[in-house]
Protein backbone atom coordinates (compact mmCIF):
# COMPACT_ATOMS: atom_id res chain seq x y z
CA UNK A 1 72.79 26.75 113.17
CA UNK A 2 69.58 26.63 114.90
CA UNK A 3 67.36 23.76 114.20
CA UNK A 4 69.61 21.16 112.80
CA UNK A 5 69.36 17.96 114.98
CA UNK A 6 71.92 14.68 114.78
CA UNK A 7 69.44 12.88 112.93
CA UNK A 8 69.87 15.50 109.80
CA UNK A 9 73.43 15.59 110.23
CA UNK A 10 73.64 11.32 110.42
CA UNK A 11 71.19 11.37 107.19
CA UNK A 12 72.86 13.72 105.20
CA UNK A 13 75.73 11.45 105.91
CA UNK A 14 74.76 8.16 105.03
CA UNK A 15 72.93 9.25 101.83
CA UNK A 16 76.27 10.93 100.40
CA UNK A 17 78.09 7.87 101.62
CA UNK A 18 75.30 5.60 99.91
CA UNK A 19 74.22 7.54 96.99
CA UNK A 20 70.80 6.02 97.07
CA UNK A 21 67.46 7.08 98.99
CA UNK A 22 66.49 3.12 99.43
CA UNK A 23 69.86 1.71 100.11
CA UNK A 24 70.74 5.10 103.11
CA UNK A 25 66.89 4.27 104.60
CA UNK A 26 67.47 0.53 105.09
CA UNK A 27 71.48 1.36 106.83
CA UNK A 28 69.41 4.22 108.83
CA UNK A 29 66.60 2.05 109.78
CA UNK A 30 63.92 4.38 108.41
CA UNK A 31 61.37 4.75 105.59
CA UNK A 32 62.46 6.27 102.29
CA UNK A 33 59.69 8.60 102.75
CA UNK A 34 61.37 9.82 106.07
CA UNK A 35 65.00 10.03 105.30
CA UNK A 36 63.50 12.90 102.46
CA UNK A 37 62.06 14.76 105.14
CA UNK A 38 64.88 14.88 107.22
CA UNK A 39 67.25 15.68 103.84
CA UNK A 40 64.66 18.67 102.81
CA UNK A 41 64.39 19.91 106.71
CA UNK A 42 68.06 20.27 106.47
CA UNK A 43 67.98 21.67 103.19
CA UNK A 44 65.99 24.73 104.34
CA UNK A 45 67.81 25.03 107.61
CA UNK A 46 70.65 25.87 105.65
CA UNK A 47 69.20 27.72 103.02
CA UNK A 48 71.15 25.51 99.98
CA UNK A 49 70.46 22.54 97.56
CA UNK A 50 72.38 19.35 98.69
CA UNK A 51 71.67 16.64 96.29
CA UNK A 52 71.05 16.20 92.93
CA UNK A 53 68.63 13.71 92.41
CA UNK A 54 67.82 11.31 89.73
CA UNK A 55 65.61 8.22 89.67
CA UNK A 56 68.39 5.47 90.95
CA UNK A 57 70.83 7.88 92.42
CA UNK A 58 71.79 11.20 94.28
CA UNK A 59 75.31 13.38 93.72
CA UNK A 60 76.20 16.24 96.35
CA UNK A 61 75.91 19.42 95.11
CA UNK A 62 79.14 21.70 95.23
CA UNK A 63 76.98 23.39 98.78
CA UNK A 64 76.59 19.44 99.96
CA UNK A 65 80.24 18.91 98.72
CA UNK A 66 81.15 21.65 101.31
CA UNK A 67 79.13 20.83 103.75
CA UNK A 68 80.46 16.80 104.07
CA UNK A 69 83.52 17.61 106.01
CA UNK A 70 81.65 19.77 108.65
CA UNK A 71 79.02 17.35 109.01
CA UNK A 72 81.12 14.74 109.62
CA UNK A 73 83.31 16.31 112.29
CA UNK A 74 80.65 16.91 113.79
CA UNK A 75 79.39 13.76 114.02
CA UNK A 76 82.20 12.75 115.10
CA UNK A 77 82.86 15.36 117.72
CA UNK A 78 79.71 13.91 119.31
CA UNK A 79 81.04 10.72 119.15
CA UNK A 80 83.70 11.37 120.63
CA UNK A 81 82.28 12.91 124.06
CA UNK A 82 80.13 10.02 124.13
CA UNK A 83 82.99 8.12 124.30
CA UNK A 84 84.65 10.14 126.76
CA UNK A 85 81.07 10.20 128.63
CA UNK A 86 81.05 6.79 128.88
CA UNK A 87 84.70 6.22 130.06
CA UNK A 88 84.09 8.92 132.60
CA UNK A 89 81.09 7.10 133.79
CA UNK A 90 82.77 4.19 134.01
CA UNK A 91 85.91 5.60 135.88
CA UNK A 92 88.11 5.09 133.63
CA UNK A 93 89.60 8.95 133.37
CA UNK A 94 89.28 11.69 135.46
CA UNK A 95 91.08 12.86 138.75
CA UNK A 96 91.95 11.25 142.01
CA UNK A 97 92.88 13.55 145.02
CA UNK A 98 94.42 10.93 147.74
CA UNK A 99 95.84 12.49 151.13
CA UNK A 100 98.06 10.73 153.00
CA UNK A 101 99.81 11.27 156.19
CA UNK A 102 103.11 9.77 156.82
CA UNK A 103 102.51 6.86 158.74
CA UNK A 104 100.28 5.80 155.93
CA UNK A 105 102.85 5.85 153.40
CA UNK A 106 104.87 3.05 155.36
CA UNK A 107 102.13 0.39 155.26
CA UNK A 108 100.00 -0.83 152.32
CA UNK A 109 98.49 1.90 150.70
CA UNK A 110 101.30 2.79 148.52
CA UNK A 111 100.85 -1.05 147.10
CA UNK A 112 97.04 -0.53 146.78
CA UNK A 113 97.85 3.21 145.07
CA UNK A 114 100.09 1.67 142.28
CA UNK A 115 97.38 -1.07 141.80
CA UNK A 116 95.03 1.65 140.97
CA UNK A 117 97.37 2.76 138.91
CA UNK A 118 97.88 0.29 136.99
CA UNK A 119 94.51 -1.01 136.45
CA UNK A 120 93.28 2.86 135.18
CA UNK A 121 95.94 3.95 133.74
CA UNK A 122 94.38 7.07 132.08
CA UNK A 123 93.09 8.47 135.75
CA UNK A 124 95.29 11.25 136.93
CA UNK A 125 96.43 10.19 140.64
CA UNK A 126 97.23 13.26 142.87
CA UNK A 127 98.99 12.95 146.06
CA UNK A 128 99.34 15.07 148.38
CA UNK A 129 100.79 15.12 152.15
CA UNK A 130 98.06 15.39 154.89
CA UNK A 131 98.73 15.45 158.39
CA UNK A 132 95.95 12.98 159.97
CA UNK A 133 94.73 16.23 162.27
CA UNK A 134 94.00 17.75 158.26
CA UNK A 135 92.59 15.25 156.68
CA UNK A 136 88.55 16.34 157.79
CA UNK A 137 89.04 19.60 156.99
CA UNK A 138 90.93 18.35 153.80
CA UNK A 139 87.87 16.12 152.44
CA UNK A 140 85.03 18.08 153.62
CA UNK A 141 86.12 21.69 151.74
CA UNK A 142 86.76 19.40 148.57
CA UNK A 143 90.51 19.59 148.38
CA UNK A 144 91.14 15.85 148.67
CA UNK A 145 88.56 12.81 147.69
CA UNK A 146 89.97 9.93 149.57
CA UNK A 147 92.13 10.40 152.99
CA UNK A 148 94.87 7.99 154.29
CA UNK A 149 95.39 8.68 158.06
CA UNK A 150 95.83 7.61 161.67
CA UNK A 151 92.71 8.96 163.35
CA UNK A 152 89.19 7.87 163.58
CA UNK A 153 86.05 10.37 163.01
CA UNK A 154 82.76 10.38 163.75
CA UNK A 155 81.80 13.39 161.50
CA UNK A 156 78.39 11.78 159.53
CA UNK A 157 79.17 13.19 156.32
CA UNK A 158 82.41 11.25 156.13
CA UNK A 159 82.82 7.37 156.18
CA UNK A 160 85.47 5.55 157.20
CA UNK A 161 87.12 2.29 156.64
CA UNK A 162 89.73 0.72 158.80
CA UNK A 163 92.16 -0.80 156.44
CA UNK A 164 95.38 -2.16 158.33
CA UNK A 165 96.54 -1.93 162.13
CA UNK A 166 99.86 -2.48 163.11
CA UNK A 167 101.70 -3.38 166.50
CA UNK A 168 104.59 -0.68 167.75
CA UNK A 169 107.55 -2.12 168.76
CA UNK A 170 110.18 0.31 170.95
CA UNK A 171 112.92 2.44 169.32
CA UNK A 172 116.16 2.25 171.34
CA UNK A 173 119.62 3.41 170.45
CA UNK A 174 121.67 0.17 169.99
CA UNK A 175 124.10 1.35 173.11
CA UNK A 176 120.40 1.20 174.84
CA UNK A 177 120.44 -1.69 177.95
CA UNK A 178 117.19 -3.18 176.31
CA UNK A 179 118.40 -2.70 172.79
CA UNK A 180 119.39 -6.87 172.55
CA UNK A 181 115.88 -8.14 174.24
CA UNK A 182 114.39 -10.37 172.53
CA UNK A 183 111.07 -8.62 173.33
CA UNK A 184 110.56 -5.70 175.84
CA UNK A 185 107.63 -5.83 178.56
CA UNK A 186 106.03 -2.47 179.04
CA UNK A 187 106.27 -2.31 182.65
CA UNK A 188 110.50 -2.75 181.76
CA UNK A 189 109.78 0.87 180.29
CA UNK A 190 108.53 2.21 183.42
CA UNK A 191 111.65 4.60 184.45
CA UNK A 192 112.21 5.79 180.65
CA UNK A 193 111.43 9.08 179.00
CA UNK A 194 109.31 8.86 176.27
CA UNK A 195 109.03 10.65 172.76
CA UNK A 196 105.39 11.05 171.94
CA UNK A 197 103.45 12.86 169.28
CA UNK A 198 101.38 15.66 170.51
CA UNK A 199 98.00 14.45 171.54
CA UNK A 200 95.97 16.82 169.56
CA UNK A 201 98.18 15.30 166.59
CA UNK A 202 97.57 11.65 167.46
CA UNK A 203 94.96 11.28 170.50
CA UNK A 204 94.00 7.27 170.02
CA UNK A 205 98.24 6.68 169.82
CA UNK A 206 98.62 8.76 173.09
CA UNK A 207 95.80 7.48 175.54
CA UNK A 208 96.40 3.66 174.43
CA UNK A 209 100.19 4.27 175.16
CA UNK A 210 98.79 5.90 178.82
CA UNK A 211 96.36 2.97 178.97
CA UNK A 212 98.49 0.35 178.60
CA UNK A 213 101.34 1.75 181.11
CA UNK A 214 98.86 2.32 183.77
CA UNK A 215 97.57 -0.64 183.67
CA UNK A 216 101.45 -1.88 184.61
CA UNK A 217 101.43 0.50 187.30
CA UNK A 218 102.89 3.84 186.07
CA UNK A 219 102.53 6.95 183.65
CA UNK A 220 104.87 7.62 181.01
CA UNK A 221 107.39 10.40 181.50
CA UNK A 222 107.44 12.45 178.80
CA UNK A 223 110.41 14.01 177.51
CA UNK A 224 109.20 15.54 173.87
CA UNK A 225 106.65 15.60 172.10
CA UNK A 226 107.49 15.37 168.12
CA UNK A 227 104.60 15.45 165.31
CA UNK A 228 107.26 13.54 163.06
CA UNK A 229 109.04 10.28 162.79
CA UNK A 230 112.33 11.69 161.52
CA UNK A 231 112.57 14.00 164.23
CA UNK A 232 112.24 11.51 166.55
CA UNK A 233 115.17 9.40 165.35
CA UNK A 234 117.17 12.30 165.78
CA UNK A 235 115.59 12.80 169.26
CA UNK A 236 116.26 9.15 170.19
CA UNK A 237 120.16 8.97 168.83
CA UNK A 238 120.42 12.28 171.23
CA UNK A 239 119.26 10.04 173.82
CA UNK A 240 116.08 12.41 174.75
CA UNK A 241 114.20 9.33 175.15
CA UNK A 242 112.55 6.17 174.09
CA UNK A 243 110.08 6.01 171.13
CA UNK A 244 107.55 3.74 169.42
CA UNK A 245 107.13 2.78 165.76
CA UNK A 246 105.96 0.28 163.65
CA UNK A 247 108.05 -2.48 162.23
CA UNK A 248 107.57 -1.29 158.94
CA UNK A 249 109.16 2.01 159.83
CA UNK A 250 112.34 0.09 159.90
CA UNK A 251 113.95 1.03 156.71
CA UNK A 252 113.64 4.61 158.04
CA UNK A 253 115.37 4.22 161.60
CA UNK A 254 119.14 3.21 160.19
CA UNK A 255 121.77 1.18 161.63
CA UNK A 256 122.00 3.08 165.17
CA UNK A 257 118.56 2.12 165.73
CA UNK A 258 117.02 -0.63 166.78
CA UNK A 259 113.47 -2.14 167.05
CA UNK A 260 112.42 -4.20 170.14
CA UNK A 261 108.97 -6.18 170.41
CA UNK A 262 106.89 -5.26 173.00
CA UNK A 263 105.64 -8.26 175.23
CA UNK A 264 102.14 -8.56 175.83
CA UNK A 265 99.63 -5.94 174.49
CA UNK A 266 101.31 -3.62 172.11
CA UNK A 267 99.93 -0.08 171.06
CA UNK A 268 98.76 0.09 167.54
CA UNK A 269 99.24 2.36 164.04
CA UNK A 270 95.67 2.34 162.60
CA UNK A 271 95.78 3.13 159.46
CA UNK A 272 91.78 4.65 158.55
CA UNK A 273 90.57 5.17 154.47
CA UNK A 274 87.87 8.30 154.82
CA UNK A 275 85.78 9.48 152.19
CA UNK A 276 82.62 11.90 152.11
CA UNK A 277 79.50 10.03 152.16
CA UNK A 278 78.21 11.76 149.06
CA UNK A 279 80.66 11.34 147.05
CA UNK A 280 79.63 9.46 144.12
CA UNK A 281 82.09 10.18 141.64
CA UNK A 282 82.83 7.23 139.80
CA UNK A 283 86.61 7.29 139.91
CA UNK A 284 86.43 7.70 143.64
CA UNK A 285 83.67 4.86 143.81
CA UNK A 286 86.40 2.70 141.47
CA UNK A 287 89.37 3.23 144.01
CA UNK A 288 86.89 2.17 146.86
CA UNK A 289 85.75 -0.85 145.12
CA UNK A 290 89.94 -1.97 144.29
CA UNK A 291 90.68 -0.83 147.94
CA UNK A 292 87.61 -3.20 149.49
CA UNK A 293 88.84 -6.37 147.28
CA UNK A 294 92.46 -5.57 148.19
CA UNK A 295 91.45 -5.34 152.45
């Protein structure tokens, strides 16, 4: 109904809890006088007699007997998103979008995810599959608030954290000539055919690999290019070539494979945290906050 504030509601209340005009103004902090204007303003809001009043006491009337129940659900109704207000506020519920591309899954942001987790239970986590060529797209239309890949941007509205880098050590078959080396020099790789992922896919990956075997003296041969690191186990136990991978990509390679060191200056897996600058959601600002301690 029009017109009826908290206060009425919270006075109405406490004086059918109370039963007394002095006693209800002293829990509501108010003057007598005021806690009978608020309890007649209701009164004609709603058209009906509440109280009965005598000189030590007050009784509902059969209309303020009806009216208790709805007055205090409301209350508490309010009270409730308050509550919920507060915990959103605080980022303790809502909804986390994460995107991740594969390489990302291998390293520690699955440990930093369940930490999250754990710590805010109530949040609902969604994760989704982003290839790292996605992932601007992904955060800038909204469909993801927090991005898990291998490439850098310099788009302004998006910031970026670099959260782990890993050496790649060579995948050989283990009938391979290098596959028992101790560690593998680049320039040892220099009449292989290499398995690399497109460039458009993974451009940093691609021209450090090119950097680094120029600088021995050679390009890399390319025999495939594969966007995927299953596909390129199967590619390398077909002997199509050599490949590179991180050590902990290990568990996925199986016992044909093997991983050798690289001597010297290794290529590296970066693995990048991007978020939009103006995103100021709370659980998002949370997961940053865990993720910066956790670095």
């Amino acid at each position: 109904m029009s017109g009826i504030e908290l206060r009425h509601l919270r006075c109405f209340v406490t004086l059918a809890d109370i039963g007394n005009f002095g006693r209800a103004a002293k829990r509501l902090g108010m003057s007598q006088p005021a806690v009978s204007q608020l309890l007649k303003r209701l009164e004609d809001l709603l058209g009906q007699r509440l109280f009965d009043r005598t000189r030590s006491a007050v009784a509902l009337t059969p209309a303020g007997a009806l009216f208790l129940p709805q007055a205090r659900r409301a209350l508490a109704a309010v009270e409730e998103a308050m509550e919920e207000a507060r915990r959103g506020f605080a980022g303790e519920v809502g909804r986390l979008r994460l995107g991740l591309s594969v390489p990302s899954l291998y390293n520690q942001v699955p440990a930093l995810i369940r930490a999250f987790r754990a710590r805010r239970p109530e949040v609902e986590v969604v994760i989704d599959s982003v290839p790292s060529g996605e992932q601007e797209g992904a955060l800038l239309e909204r469909r993801i608030d927090v991005g898990f890949s291998n490439f850098s941007t310099a788009d302004p509205r998006l910031v970026q954290r670099l959260i782990g880098a890993e050496p790649m050590r060579v995948v050989l078959p283990r009938w391979h000539a290098l596959a028992g080396a101790a560690a593998v020099p680049i320039g040892r790789l220099r009449e292989e055919r290499w398995i690399l992922p497109p460039r458009a896919m993974a451009p940093e990956h691609v021209d450090e690999v090119d950097a680094l075997c120029r600088a021995q003296g050679f390009t890399p041969r390319l025999a495939a290019e594969c966007p995927n690191f299953p596909t390129v186990v199967g590619m390398v136990l077909a002997d199509v070539g050599i490949a590179l991978a991180p050590e902990s990509f290990a568990g996925l390679a199986g016992p044909e494979l093997v991983q050798v060191p690289i001597d010297g200056s290794a290529p590296l897996i970066r693995c990048y945290l991007t978020y939009r600058r103006d995103d100021e959601t709370p659980v998002v600002r949370r997961f940053l906050e865990l993720a910066e301690t956790s670095a």
